[in-house]
PDB file of N, CA and C in Angstrom:
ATOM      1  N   UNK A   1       4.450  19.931 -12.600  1.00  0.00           N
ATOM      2  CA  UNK A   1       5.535  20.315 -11.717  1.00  0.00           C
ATOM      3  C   UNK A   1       4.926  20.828 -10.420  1.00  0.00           C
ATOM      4  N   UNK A   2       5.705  20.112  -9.097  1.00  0.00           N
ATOM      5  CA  UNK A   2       4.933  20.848  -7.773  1.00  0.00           C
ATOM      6  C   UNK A   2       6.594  21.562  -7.055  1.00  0.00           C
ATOM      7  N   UNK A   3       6.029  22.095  -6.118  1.00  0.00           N
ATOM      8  CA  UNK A   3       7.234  22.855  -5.180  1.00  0.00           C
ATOM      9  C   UNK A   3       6.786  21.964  -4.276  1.00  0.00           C
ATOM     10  N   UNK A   4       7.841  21.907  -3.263  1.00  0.00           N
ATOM     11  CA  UNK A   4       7.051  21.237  -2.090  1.00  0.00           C
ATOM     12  C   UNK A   4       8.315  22.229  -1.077  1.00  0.00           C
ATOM     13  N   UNK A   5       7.948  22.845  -0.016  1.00  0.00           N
ATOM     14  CA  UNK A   5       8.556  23.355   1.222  1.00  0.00           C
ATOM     15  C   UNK A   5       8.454  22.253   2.150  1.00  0.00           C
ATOM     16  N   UNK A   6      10.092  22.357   2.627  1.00  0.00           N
ATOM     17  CA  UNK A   6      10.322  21.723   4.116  1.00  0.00           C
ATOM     18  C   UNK A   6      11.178  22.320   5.071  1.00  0.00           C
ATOM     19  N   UNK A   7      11.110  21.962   6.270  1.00  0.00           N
ATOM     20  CA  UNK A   7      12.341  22.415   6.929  1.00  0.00           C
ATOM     21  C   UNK A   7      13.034  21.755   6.913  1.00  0.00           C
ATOM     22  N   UNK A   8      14.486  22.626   7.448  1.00  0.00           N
ATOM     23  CA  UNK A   8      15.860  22.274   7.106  1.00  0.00           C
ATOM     24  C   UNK A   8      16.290  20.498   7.583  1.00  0.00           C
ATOM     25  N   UNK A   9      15.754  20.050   8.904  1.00  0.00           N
ATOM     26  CA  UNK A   9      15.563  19.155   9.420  1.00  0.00           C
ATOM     27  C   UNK A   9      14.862  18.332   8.706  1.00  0.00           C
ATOM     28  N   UNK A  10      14.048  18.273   8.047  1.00  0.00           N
ATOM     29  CA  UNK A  10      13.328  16.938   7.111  1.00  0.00           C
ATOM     30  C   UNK A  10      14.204  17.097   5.814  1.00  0.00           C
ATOM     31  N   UNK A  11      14.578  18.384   5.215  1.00  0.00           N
ATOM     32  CA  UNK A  11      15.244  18.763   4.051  1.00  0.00           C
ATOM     33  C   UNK A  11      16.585  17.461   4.356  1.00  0.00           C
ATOM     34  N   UNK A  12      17.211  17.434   5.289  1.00  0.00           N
ATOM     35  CA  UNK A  12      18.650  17.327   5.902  1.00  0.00           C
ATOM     36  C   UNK A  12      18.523  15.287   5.901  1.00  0.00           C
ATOM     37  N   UNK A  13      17.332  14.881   6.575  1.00  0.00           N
ATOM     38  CA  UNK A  13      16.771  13.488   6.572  1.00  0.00           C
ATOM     39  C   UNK A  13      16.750  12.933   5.178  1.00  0.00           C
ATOM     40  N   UNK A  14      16.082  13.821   4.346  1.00  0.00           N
ATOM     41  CA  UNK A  14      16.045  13.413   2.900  1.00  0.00           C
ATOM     42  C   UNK A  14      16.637  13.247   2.098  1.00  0.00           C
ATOM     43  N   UNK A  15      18.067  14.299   2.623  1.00  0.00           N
ATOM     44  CA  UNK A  15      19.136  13.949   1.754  1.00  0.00           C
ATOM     45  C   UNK A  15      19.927  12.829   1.882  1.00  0.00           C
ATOM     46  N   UNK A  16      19.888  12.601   3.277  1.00  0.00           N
ATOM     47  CA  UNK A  16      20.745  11.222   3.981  1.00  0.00           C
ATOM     48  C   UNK A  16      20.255  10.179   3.109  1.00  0.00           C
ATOM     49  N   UNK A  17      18.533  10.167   3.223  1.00  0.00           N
ATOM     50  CA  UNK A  17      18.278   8.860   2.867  1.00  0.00           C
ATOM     51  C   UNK A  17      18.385   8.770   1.468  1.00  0.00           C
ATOM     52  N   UNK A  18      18.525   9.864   0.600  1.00  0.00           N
ATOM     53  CA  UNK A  18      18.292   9.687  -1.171  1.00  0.00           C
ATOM     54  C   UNK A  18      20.032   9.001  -1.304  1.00  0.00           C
ATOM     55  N   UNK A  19      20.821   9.709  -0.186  1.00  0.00           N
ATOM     56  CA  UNK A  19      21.807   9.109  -0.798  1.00  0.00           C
ATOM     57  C   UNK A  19      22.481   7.559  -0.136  1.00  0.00           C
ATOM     58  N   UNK A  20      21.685   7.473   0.791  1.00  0.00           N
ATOM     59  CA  UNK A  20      21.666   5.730   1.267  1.00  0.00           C
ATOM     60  C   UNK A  20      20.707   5.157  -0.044  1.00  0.00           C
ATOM     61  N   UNK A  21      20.048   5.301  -0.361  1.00  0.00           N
ATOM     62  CA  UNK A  21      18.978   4.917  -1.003  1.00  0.00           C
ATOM     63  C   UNK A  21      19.843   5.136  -2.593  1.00  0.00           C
ATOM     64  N   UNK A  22      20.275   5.663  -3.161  1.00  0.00           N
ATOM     65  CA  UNK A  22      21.454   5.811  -4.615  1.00  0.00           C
ATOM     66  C   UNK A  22      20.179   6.394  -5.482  1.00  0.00           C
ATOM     67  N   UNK A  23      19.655   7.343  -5.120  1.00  0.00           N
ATOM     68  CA  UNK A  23      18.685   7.959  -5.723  1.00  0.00           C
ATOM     69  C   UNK A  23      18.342   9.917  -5.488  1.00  0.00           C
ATOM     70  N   UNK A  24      17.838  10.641  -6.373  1.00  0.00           N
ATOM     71  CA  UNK A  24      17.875  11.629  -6.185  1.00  0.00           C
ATOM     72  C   UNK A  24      16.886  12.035  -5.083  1.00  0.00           C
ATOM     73  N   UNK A  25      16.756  13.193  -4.436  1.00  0.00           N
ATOM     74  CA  UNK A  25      15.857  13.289  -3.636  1.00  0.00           C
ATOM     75  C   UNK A  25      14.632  14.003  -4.222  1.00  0.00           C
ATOM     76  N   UNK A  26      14.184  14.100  -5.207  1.00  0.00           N
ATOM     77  CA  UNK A  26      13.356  14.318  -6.128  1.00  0.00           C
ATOM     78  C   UNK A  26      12.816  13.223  -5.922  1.00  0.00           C
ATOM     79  N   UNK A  27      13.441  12.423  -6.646  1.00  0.00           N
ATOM     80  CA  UNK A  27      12.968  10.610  -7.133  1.00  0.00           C
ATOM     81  C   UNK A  27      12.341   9.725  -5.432  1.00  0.00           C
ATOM     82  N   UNK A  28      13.330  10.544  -4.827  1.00  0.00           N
ATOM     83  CA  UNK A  28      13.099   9.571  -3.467  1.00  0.00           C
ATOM     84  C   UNK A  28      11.780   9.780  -2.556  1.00  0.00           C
ATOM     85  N   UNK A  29      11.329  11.762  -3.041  1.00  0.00           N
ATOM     86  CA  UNK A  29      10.341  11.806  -2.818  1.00  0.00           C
ATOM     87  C   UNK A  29       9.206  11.184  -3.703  1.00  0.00           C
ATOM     88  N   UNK A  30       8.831  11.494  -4.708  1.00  0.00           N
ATOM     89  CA  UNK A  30       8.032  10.426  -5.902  1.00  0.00           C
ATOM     90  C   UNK A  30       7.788   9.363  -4.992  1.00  0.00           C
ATOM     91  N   UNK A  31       9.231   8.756  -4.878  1.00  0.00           N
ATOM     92  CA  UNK A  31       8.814   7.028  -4.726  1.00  0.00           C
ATOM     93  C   UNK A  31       7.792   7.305  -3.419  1.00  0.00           C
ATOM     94  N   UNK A  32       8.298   7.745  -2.344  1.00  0.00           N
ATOM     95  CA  UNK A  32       7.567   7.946  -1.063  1.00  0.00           C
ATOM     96  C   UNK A  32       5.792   8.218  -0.825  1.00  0.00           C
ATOM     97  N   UNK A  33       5.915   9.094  -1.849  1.00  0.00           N
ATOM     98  CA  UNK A  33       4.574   9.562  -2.285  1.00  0.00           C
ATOM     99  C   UNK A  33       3.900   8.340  -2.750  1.00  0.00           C
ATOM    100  N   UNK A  34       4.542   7.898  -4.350  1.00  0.00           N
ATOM    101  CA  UNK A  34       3.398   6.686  -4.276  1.00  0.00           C
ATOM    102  C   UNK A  34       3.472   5.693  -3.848  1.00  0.00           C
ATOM    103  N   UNK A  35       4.130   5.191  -2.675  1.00  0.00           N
ATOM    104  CA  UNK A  35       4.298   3.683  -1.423  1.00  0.00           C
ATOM    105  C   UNK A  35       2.667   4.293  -1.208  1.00  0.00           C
ATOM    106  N   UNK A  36       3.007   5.387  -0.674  1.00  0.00           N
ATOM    107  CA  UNK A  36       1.433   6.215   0.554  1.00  0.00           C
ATOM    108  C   UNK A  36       0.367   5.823  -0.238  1.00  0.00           C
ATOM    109  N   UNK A  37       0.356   6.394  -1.207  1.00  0.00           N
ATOM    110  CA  UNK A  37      -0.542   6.864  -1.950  1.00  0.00           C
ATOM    111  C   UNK A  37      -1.560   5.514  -2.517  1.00  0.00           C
ATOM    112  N   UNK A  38      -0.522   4.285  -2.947  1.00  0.00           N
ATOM    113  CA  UNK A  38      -1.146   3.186  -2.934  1.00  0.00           C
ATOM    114  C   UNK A  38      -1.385   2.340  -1.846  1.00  0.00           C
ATOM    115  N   UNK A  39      -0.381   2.281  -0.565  1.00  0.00           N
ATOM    116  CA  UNK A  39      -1.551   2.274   0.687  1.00  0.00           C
ATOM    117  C   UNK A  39      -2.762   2.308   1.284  1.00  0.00           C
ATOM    118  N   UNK A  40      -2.654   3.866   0.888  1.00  0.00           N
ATOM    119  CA  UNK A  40      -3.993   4.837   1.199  1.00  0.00           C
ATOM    120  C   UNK A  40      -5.353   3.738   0.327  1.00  0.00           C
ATOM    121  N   UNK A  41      -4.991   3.687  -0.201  1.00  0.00           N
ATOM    122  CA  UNK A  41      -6.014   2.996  -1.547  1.00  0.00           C
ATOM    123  C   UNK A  41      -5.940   1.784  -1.147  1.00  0.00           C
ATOM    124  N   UNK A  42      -5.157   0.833  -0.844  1.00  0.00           N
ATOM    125  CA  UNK A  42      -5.159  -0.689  -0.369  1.00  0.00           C
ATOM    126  C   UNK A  42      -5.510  -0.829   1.283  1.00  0.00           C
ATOM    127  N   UNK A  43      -5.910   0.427   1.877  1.00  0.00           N
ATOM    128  CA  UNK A  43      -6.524   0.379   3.331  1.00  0.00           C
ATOM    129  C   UNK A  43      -8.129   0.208   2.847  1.00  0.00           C
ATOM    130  N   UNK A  44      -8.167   1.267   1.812  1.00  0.00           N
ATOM    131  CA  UNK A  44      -9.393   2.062   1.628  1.00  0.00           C
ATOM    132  C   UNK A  44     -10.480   0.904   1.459  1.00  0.00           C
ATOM    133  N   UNK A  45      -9.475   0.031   0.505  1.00  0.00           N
ATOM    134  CA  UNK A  45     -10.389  -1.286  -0.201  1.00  0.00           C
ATOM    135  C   UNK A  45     -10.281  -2.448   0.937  1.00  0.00           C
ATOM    136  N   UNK A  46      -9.632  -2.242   1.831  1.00  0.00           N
ATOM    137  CA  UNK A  46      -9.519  -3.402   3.165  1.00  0.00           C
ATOM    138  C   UNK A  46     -10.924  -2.606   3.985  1.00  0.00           C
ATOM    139  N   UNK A  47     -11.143  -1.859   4.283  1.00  0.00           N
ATOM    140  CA  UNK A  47     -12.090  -1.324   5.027  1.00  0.00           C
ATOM    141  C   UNK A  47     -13.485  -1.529   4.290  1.00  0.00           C
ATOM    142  N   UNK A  48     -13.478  -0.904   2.881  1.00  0.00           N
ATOM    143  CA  UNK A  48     -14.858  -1.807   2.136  1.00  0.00           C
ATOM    144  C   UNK A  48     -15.102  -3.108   1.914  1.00  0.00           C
ATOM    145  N   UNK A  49     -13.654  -3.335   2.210  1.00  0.00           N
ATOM    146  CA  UNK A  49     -14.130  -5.037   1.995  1.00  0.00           C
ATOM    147  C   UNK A  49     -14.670  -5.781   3.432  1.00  0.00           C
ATOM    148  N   UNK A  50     -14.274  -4.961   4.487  1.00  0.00           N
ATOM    149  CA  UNK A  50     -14.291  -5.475   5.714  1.00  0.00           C
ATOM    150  C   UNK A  50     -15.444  -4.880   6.318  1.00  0.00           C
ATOM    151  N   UNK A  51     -16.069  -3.981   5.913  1.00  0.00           N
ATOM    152  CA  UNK A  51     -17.623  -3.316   6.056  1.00  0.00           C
ATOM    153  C   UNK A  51     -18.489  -4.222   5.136  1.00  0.00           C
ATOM    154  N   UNK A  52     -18.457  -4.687   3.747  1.00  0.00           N
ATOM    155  CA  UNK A  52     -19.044  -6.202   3.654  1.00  0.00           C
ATOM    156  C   UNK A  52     -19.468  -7.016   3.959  1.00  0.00           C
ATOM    157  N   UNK A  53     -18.164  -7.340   4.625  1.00  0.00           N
ATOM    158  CA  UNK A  53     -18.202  -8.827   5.492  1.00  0.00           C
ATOM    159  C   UNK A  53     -19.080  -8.463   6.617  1.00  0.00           C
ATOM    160  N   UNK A  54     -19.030  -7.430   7.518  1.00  0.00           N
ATOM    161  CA  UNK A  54     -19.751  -7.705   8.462  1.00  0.00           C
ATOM    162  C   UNK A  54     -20.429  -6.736   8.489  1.00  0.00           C
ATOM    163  N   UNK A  55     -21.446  -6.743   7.231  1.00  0.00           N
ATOM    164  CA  UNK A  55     -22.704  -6.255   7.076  1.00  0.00           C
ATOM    165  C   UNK A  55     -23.629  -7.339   6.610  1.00  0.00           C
ATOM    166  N   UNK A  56     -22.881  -8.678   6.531  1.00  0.00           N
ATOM    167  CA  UNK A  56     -23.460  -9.973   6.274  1.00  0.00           C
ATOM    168  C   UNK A  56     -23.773  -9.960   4.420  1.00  0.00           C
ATOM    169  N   UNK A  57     -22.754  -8.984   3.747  1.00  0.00           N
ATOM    170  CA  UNK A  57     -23.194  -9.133   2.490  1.00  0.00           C
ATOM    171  C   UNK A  57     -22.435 -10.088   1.709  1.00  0.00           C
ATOM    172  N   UNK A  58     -21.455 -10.186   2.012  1.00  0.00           N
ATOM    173  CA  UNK A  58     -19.960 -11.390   1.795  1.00  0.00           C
ATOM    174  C   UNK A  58     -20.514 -12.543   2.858  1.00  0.00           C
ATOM    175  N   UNK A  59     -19.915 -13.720   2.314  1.00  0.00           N
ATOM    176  CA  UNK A  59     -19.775 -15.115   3.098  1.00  0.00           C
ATOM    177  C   UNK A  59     -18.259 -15.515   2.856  1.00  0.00           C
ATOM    178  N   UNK A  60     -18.454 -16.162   4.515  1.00  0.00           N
ATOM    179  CA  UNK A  60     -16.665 -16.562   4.363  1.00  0.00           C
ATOM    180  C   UNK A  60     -16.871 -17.909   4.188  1.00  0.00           C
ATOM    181  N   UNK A  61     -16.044 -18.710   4.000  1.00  0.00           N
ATOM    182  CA  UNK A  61     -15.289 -20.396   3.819  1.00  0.00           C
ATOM    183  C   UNK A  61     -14.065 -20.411   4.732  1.00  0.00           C
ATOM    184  N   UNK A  62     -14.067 -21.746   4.865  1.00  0.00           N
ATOM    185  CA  UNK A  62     -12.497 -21.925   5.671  1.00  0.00           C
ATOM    186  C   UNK A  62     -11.642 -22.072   4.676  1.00  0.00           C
ATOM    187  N   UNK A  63     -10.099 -21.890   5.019  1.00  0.00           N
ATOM    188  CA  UNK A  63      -9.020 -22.364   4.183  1.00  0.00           C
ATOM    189  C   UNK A  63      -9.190 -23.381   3.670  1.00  0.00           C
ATOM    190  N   UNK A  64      -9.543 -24.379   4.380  1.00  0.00           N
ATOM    191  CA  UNK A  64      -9.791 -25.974   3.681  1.00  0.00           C
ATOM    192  C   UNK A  64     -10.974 -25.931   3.029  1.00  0.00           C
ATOM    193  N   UNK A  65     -11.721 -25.584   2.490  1.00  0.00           N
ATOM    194  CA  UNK A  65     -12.917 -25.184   1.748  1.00  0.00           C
ATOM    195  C   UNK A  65     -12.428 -24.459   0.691  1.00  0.00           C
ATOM    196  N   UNK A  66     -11.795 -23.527   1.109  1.00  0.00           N
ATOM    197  CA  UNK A  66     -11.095 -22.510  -0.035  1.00  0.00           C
ATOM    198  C   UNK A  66      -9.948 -23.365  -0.693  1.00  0.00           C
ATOM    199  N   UNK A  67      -9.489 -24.627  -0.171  1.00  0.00           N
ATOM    200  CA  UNK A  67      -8.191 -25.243  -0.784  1.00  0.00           C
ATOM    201  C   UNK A  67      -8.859 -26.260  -1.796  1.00  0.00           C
ATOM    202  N   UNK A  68     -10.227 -27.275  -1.485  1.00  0.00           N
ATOM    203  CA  UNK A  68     -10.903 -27.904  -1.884  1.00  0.00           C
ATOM    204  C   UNK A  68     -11.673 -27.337  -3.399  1.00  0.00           C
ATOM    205  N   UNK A  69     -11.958 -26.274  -2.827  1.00  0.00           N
ATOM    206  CA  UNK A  69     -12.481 -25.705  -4.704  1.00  0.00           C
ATOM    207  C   UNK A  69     -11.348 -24.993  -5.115  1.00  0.00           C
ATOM    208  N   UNK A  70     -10.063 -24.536  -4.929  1.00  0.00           N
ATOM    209  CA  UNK A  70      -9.154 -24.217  -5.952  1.00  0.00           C
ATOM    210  C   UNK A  70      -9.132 -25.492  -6.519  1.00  0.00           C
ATOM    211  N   UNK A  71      -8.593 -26.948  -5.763  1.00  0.00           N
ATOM    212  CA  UNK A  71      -8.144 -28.337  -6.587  1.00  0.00           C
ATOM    213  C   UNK A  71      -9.384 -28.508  -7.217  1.00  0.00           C
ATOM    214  N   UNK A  72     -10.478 -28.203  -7.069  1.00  0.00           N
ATOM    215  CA  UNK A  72     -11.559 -28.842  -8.398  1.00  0.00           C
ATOM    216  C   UNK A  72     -11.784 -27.936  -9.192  1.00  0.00           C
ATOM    217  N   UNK A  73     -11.119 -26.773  -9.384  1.00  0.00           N
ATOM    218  CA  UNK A  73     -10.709 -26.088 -10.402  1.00  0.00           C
ATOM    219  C   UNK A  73      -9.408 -26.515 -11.249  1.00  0.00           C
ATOM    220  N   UNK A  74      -8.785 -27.053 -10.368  1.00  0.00           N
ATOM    221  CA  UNK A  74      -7.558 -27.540 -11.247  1.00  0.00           C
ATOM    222  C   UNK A  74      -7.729 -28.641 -11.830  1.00  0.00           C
ATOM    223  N   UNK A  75      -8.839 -29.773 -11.894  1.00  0.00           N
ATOM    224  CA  UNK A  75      -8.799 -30.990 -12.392  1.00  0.00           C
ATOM    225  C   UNK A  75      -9.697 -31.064 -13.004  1.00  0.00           C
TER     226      UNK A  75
END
């Protein structure tokens, strides 16, 4: 269980949207939290993956290279 403090003004936003949204504002925070939260984590792994690449430890292919060995995987 957490507390979380806000002001009346974000308090007031949150309620609008839990109830556009047909959800509690408990729940609406949750959800909010983990959109971020797995974000945060799907940047994290775009940036290691993209420090990789141009650290010359990854090699790229073109799409048509990349389309050519999916089909000789498929046959």
């Amino acid at each position: 269980m957490m507390t979380l403090n806000i002001d009346d003004d974000t308090a007031s936003l949150l309620r609008q949207l839990s109830e556009q949204e047909h959800v509690s504002p408990a729940q609406l925070i949750k959800n909010l939290l983990s959109d971020y939260l797995e974000d945060l984590a799907d940047a994290a792994a775009a940036d290691a993956a993209l420090a990789e690449l141009t650290s010359g430890k990854e090699d790229t292919i073109s799409l048509a290279e990349w389309g050519q060995q999916l089909n000789a995987l498929e046959h």
